[in-house]
N, C-alpha and C. Protein backbone atom coordinates (compact mmCIF):
# COMPACT_ATOMS: atom_id res chain seq x y z
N UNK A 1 5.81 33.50 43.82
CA UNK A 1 7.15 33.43 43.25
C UNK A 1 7.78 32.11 43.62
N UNK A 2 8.48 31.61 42.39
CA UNK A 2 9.62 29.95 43.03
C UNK A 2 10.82 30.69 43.10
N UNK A 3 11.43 30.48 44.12
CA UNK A 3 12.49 30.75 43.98
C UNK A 3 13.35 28.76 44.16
N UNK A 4 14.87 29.34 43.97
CA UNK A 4 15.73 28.04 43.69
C UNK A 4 16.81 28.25 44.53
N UNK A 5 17.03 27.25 45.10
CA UNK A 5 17.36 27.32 46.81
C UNK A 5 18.85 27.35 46.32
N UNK A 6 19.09 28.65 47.91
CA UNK A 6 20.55 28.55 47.98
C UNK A 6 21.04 29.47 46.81
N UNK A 7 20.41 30.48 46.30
CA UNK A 7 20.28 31.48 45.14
C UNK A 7 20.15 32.69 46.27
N UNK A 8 20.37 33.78 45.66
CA UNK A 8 20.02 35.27 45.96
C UNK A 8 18.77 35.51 45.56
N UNK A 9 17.94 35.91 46.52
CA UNK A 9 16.39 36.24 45.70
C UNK A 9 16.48 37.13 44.49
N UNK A 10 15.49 36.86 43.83
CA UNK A 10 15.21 37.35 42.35
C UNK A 10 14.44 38.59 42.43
N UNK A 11 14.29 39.84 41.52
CA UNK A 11 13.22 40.58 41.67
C UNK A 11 11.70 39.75 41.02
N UNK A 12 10.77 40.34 42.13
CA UNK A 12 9.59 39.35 42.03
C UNK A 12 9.00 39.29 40.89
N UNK A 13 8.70 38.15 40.06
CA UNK A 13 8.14 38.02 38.85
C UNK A 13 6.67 38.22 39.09
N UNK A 14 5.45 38.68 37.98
CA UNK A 14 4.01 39.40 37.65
C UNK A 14 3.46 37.94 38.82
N UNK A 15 2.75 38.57 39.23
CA UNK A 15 2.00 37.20 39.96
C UNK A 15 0.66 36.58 38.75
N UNK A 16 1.27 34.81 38.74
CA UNK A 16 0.35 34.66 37.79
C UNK A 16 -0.82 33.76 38.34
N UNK A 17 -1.50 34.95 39.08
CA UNK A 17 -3.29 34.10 40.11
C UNK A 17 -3.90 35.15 39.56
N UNK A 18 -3.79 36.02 38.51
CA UNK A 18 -4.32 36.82 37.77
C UNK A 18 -5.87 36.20 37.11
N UNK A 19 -6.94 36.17 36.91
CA UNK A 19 -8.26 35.55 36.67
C UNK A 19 -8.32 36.05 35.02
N UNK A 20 -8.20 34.59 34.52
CA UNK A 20 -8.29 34.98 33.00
C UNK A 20 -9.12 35.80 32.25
N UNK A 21 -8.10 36.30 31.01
CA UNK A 21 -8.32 37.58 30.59
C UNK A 21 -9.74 37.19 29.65
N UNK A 22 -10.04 37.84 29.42
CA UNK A 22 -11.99 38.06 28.35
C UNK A 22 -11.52 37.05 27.88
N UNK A 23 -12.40 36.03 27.53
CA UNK A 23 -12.38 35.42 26.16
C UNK A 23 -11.40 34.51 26.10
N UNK A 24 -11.19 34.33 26.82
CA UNK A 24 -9.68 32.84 26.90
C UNK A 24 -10.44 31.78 26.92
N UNK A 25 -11.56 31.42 26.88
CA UNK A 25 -12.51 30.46 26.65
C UNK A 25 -12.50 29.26 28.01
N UNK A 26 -12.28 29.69 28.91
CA UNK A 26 -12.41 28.83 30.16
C UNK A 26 -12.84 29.60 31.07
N UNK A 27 -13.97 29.00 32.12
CA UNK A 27 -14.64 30.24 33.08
C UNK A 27 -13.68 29.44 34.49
N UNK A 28 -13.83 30.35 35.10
CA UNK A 28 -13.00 30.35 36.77
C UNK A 28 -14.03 29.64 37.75
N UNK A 29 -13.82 27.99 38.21
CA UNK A 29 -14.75 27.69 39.21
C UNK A 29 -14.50 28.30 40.25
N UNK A 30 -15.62 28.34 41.03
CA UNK A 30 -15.46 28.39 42.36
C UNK A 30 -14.49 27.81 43.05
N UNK A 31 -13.90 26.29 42.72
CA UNK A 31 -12.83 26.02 43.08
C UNK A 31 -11.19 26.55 42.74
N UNK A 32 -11.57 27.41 41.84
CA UNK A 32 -9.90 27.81 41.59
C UNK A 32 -10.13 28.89 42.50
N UNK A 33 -11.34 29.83 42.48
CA UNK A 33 -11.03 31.23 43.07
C UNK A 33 -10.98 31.03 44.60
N UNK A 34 -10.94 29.56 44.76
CA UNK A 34 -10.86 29.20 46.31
C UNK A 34 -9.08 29.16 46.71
N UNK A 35 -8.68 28.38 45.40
CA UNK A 35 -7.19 28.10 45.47
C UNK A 35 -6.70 29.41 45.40
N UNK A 36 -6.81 30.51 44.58
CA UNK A 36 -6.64 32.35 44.49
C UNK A 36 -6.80 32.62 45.69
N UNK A 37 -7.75 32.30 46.82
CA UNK A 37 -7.87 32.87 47.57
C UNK A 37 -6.88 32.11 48.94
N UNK A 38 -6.57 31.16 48.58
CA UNK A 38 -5.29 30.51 49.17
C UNK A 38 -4.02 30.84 49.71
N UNK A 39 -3.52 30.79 48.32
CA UNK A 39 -2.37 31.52 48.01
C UNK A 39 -2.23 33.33 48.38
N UNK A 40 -3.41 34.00 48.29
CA UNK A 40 -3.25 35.61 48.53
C UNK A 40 -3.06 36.25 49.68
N UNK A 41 -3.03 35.31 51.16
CA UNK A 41 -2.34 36.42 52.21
C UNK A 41 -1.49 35.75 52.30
N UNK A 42 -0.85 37.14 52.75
CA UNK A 42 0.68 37.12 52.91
C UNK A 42 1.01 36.21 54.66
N UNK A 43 2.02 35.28 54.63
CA UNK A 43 2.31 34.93 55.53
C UNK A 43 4.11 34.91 55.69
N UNK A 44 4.12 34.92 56.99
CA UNK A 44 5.91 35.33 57.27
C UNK A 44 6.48 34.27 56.91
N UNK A 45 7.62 34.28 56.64
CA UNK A 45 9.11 33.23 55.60
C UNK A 45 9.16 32.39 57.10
N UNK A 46 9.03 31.17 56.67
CA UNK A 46 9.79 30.29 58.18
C UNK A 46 11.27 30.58 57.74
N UNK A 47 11.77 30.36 59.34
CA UNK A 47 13.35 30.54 59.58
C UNK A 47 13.98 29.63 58.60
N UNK A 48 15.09 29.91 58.09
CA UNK A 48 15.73 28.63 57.51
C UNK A 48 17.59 29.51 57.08
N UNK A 49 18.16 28.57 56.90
CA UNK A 49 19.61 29.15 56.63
C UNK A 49 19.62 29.65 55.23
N UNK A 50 18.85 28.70 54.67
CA UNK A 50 19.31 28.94 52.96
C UNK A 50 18.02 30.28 52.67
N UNK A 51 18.35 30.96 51.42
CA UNK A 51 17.52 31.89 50.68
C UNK A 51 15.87 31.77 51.12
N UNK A 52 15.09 33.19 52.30
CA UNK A 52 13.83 32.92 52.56
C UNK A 52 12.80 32.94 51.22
N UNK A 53 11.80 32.45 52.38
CA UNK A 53 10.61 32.38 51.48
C UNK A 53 9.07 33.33 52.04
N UNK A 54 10.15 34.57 51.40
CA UNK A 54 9.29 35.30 51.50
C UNK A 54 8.19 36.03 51.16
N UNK A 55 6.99 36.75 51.64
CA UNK A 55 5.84 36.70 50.74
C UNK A 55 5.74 37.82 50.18
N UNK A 56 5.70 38.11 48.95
CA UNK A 56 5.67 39.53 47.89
C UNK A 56 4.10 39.36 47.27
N UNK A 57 3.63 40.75 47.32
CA UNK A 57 2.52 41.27 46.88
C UNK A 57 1.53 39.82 47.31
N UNK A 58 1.42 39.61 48.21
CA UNK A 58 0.41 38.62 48.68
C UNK A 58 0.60 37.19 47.89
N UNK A 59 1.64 36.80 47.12
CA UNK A 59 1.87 35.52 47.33
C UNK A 59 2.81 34.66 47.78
N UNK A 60 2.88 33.34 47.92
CA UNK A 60 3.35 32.74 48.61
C UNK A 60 5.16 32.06 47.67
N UNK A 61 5.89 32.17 48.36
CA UNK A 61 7.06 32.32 48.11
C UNK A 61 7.37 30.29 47.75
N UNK A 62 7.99 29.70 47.30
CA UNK A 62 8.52 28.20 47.59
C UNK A 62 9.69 27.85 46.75
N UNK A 63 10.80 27.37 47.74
CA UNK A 63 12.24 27.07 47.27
C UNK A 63 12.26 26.05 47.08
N UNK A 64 12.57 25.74 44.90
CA UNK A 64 12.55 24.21 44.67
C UNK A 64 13.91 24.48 44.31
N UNK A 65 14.02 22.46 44.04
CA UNK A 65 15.34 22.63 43.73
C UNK A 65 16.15 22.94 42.66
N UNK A 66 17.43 23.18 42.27
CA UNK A 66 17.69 24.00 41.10
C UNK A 66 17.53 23.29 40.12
N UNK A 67 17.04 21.97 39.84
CA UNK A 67 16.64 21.34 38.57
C UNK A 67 15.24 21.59 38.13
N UNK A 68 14.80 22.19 39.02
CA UNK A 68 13.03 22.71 38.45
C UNK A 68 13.33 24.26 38.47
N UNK A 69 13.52 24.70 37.32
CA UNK A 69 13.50 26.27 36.79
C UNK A 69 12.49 26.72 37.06
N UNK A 70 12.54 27.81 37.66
CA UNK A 70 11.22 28.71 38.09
C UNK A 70 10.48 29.46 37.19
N UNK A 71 11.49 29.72 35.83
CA UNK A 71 11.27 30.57 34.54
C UNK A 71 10.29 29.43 34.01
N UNK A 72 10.29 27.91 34.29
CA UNK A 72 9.75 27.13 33.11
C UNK A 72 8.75 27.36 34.12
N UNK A 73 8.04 27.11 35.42
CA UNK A 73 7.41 27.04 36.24
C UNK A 73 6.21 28.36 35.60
N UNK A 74 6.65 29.79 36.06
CA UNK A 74 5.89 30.63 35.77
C UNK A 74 5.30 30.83 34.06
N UNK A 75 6.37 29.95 33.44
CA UNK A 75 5.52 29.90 31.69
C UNK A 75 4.74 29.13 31.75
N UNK A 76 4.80 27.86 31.95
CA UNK A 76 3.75 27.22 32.08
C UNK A 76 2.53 27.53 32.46
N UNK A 77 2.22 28.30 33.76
CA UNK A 77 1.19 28.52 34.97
C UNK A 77 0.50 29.98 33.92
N UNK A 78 1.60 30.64 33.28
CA UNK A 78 0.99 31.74 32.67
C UNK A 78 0.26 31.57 30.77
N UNK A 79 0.79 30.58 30.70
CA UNK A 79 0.15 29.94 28.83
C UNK A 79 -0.95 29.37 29.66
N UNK A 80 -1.09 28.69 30.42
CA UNK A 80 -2.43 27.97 31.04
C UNK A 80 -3.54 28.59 31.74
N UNK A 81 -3.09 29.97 32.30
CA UNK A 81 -3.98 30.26 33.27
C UNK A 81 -3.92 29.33 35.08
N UNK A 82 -3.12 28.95 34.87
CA UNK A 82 -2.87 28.11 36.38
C UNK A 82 -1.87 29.10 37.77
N UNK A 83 -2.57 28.38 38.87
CA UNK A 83 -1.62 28.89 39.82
C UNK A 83 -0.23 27.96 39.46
N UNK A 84 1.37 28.37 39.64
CA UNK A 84 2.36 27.63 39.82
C UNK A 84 2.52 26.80 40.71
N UNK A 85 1.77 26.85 41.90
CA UNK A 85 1.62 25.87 43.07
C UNK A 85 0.66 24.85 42.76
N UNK A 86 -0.32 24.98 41.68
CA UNK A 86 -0.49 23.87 41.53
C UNK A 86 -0.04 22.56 40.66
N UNK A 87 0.85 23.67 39.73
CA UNK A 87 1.93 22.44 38.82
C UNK A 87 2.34 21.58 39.93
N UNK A 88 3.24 22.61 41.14
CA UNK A 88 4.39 22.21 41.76
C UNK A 88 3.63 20.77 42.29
N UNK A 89 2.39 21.16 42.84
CA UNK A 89 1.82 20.19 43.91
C UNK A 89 1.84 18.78 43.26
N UNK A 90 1.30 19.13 42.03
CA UNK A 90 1.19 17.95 41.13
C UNK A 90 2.84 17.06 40.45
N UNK A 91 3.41 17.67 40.63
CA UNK A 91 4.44 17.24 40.00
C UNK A 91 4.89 16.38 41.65
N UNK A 92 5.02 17.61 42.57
CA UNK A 92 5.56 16.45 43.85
C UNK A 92 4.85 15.04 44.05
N UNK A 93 3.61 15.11 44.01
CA UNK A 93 2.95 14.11 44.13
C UNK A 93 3.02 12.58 43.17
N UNK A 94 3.50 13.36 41.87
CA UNK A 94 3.66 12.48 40.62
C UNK A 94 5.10 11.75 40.58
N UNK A 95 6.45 12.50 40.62
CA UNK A 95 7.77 11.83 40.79
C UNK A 95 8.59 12.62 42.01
N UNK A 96 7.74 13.58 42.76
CA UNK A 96 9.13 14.20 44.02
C UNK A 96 9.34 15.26 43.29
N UNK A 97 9.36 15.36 41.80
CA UNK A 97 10.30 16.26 41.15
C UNK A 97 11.19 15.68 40.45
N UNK A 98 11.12 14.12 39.94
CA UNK A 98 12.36 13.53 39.69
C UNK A 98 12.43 13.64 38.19
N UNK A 99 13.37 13.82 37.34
CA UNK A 99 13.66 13.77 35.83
C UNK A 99 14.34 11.99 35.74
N UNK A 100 14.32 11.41 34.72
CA UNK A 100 14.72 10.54 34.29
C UNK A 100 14.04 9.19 34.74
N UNK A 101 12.75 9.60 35.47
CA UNK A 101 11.65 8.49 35.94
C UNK A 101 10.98 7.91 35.33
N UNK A 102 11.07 6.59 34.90
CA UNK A 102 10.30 5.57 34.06
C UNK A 102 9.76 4.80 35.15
N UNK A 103 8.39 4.36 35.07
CA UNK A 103 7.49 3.73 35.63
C UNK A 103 6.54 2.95 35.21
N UNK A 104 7.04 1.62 35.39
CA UNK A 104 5.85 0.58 34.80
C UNK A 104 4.75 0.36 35.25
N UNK A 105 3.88 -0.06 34.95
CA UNK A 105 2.76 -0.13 35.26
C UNK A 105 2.13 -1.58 34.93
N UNK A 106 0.99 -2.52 35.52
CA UNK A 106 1.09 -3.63 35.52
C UNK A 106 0.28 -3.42 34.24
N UNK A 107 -0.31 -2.70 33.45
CA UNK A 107 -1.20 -2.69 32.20
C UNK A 107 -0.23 -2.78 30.93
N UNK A 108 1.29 -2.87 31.45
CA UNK A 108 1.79 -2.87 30.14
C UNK A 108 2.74 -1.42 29.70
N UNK A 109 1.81 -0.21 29.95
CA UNK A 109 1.99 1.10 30.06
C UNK A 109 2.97 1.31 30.94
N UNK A 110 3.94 2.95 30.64
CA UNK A 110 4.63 3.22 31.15
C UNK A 110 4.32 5.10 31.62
N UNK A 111 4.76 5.69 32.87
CA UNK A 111 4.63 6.54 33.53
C UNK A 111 5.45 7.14 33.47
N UNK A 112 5.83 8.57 32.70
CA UNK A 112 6.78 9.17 31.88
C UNK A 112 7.76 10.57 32.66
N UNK A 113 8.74 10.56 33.67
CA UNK A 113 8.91 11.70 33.73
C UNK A 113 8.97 12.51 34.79
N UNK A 114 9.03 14.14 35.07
CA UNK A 114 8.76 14.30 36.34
C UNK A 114 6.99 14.54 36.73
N UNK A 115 6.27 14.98 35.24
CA UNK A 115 4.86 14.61 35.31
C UNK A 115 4.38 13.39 35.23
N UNK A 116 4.91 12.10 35.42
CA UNK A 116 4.36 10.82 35.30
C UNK A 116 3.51 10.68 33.85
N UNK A 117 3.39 11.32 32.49
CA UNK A 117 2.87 10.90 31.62
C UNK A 117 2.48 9.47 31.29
N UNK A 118 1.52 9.11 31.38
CA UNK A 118 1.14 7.51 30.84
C UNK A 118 1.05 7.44 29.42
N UNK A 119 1.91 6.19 29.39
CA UNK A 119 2.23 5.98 27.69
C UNK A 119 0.85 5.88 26.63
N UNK A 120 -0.78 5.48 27.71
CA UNK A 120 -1.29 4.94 27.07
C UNK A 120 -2.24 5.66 26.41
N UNK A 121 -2.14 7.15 27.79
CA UNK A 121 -2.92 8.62 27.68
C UNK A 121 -2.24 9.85 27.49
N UNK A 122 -1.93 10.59 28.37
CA UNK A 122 -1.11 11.78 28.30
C UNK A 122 0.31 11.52 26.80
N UNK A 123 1.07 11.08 27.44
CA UNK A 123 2.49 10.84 27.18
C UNK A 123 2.36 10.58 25.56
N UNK A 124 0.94 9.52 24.59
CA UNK A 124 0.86 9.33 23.87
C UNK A 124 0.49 10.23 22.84
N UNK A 125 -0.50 11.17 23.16
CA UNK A 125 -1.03 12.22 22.66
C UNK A 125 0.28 13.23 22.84
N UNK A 126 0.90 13.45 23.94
CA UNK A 126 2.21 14.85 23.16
C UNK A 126 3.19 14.10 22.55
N UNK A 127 3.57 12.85 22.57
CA UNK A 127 4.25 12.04 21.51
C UNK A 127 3.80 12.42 19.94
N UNK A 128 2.60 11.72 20.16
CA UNK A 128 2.17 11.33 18.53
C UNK A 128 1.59 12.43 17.54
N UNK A 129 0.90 13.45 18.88
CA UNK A 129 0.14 14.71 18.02
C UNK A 129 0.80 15.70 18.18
N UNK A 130 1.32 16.38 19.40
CA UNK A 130 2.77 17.11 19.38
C UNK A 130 3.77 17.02 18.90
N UNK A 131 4.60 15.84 18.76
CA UNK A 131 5.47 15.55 18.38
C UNK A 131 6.82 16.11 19.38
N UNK A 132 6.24 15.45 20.12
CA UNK A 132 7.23 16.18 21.86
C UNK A 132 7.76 14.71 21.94
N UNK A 133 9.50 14.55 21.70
CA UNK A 133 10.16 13.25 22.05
C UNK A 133 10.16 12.61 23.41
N UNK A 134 9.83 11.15 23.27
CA UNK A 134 9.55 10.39 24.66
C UNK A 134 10.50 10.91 25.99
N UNK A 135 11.78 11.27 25.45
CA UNK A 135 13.13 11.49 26.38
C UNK A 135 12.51 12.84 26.77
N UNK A 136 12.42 13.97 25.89
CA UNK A 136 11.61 15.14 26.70
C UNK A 136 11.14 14.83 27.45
N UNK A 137 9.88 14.13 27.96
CA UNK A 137 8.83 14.24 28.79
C UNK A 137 9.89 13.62 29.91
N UNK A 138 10.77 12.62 29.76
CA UNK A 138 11.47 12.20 30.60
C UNK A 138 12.31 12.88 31.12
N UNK A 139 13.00 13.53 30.59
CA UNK A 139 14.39 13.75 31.07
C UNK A 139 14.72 15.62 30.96
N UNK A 140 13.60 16.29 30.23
CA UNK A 140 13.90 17.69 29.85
C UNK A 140 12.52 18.54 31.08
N UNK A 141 12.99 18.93 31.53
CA UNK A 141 12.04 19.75 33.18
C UNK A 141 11.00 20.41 32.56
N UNK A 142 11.66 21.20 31.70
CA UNK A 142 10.92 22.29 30.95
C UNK A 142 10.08 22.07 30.16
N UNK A 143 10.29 20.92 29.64
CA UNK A 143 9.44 20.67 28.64
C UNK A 143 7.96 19.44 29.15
N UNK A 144 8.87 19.15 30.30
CA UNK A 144 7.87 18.32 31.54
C UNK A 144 6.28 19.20 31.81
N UNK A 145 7.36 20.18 32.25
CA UNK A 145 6.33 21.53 33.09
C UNK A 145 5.43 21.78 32.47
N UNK A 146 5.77 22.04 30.77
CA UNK A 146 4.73 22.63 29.93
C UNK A 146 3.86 21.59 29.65
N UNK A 147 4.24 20.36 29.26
CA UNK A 147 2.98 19.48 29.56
C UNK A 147 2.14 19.33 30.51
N UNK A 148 2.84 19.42 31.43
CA UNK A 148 1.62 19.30 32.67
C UNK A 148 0.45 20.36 32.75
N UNK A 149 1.50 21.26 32.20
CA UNK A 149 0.61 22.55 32.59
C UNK A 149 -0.85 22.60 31.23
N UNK A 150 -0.49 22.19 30.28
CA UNK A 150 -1.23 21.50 28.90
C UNK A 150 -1.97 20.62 29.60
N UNK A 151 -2.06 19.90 29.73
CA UNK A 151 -2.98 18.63 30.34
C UNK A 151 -3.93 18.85 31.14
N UNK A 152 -3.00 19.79 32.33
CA UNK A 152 -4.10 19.72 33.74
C UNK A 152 -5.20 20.68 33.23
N UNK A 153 -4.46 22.12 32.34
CA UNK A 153 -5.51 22.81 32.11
C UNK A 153 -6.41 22.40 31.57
N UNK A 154 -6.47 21.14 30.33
CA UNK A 154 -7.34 20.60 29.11
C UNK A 154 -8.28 19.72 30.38
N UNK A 155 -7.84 18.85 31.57
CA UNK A 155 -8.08 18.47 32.80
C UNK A 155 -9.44 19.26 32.96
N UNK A 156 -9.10 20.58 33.27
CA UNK A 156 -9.86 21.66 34.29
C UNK A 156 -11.30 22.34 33.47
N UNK A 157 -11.01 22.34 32.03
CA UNK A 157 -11.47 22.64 31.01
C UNK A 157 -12.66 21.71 30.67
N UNK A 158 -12.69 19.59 30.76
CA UNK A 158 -13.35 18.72 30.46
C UNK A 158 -14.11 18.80 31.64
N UNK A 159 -13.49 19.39 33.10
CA UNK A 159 -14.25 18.88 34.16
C UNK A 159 -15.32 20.37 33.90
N UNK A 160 -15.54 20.88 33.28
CA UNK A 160 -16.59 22.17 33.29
C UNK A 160 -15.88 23.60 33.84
N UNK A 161 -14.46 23.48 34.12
CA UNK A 161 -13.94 24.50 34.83
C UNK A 161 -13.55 24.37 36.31
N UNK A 162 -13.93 22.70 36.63
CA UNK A 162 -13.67 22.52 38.19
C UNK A 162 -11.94 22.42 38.35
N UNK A 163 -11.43 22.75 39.32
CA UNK A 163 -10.44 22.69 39.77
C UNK A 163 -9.29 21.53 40.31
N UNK A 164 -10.68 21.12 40.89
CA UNK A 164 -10.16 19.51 41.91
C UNK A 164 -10.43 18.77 40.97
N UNK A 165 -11.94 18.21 40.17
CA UNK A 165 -12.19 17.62 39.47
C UNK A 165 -10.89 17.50 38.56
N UNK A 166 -10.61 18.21 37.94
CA UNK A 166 -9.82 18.06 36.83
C UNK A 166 -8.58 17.90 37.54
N UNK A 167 -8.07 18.07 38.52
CA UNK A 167 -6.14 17.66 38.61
C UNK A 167 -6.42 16.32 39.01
N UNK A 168 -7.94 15.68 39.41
CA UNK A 168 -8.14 14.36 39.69
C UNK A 168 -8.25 13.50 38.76
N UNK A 169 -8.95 14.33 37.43
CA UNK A 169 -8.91 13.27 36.35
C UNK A 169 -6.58 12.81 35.81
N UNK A 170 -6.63 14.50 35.89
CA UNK A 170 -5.20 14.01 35.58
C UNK A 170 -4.51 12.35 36.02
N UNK A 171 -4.94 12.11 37.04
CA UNK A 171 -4.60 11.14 37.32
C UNK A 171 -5.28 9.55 37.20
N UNK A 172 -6.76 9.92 37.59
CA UNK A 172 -7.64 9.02 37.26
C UNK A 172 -8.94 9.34 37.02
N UNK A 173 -9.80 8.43 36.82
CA UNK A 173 -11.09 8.65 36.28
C UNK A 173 -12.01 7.60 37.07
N UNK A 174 -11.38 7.08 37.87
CA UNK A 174 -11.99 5.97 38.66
C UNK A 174 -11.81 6.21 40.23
N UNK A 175 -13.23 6.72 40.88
CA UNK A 175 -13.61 6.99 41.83
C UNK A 175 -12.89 7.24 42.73
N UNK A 176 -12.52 5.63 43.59
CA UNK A 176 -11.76 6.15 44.41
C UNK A 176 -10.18 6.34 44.41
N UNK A 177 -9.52 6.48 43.02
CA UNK A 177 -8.63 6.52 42.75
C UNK A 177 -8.29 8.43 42.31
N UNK A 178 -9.40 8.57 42.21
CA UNK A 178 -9.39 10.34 41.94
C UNK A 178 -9.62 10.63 43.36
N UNK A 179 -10.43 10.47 44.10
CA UNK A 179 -10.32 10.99 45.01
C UNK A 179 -9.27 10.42 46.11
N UNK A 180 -8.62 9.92 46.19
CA UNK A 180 -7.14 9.66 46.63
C UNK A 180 -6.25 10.84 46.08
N UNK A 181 -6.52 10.77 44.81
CA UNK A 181 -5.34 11.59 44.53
C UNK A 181 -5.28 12.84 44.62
N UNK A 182 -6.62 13.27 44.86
CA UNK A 182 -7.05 14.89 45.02
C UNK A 182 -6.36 15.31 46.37
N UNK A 183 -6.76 14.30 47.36
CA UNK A 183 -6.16 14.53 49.00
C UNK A 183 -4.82 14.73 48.74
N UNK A 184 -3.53 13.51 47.95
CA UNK A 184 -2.39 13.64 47.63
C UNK A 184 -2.04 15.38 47.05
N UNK A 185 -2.51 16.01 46.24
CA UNK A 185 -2.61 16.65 45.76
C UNK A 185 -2.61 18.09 46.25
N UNK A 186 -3.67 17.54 47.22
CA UNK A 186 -4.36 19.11 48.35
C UNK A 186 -3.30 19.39 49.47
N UNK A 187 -2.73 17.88 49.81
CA UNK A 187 -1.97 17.70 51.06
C UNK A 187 -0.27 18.47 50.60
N UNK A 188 0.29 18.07 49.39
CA UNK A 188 1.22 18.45 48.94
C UNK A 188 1.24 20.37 48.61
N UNK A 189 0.01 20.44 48.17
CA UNK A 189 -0.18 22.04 48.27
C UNK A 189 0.08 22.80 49.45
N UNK A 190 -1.14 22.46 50.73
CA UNK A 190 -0.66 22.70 51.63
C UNK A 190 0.62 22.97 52.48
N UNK A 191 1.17 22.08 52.25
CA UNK A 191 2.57 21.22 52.86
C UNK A 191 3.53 22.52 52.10
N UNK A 192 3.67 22.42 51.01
CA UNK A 192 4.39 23.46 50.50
C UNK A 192 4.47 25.41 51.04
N UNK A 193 2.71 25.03 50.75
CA UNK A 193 2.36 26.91 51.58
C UNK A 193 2.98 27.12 53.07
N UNK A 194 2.86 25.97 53.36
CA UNK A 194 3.02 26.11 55.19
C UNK A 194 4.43 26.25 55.65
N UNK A 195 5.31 25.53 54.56
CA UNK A 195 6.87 25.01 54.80
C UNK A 195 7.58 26.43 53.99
N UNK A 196 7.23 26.82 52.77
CA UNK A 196 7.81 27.47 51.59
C UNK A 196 8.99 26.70 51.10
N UNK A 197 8.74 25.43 50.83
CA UNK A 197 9.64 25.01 49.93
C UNK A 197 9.17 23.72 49.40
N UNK A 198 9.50 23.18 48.15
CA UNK A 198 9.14 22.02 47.41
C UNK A 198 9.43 20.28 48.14
């Protein structure tokens, strides 16, 4: 569950680490059912003043902030088949969480958003074949989320169903630049499970 800090807890939304249904045409690596198996014991809420983060039906609770909707969070994770912690991870890693982030890049290209879309890959394709406006990807959360959550899965899907592989291509395709970002990635996951919050 996300909850949004400084809120009254919510009744707990379907947990979506659910293992896709028949026929959704993507098989479950070993690496996701590692991340499933992550997320599934229950661990106690660290102390904190604001709204806990506590653990329901064996998953892990995390308080973002109220500009990342938890409703767009769990649609996303549930049209994709993804854990929500791993949007989150990816998104921290990509802008913090930030909306209205433009990022140049020395190729010319620009880095779109709170998913960092590159103008030259991601960002171009839900532009031109979606028809998802540049300012969306920038500036609209929700519509951020669902891309990411589009991508990483299409990501997870090219890498054969791998997990890591694919949130690494998300970012790169060049050696040690994927595997940098996988650690970024793993570390921000962590960091989140351990803390319960974004």
């Amino acid at each position: 569950m996300v909850t949004i800090e400084n809120t009254p807890p919510q009744p707990p939304l379907p947990a979506m680490i659910a293992p896709a249904p028949a026929g959704a045409g993507y098989p479950e690596s070993a690496d996701e059912r590692v991340a499933r198996y992550l997320v599934a014991p229950p661990r106690p809420a660290p102390a904190r003043s604001e709204a806990p983060a506590a653990s329901h039906a064996g998953r892990y609770d995390v308080l973002v902030p109220q500009h990342i909707p938890p409703h767009c969070i769990h649609s996303s994770a549930s049209a994709y088949n993804l854990n929500p912690l791993i949007i989150l991870s990816v998104m921290k890693v990509e802008s913090g969480g930030r909306m209205g982030l433009v990022s140049r890049n020395t190729n010319g290209t620009d880095d779109l958003g709170p998913g960092q879309f590159n103008t030259g890959t991601w960002a171009k394709l839900l532009i031109e074949k979606y028809k998802i406006p540049r300012e969306a990807l920038i500036n609209d959360m929700c519509q951020a989320v669902r891309g990411m959550g589009f991508a990483i899965r299409t990501e997870i899907n090219g890498a054969g169903g791998d997990l890591w592989k694919g949130i690494g291509n998300y970012h790169s395709r060049t050696p040690k630049h994927h595997v940098k970002y996988v650690r970024l990635v793993y570390g921000a996951y962590k960091q989140m499970t351990s803390k319960g919050k974004f």
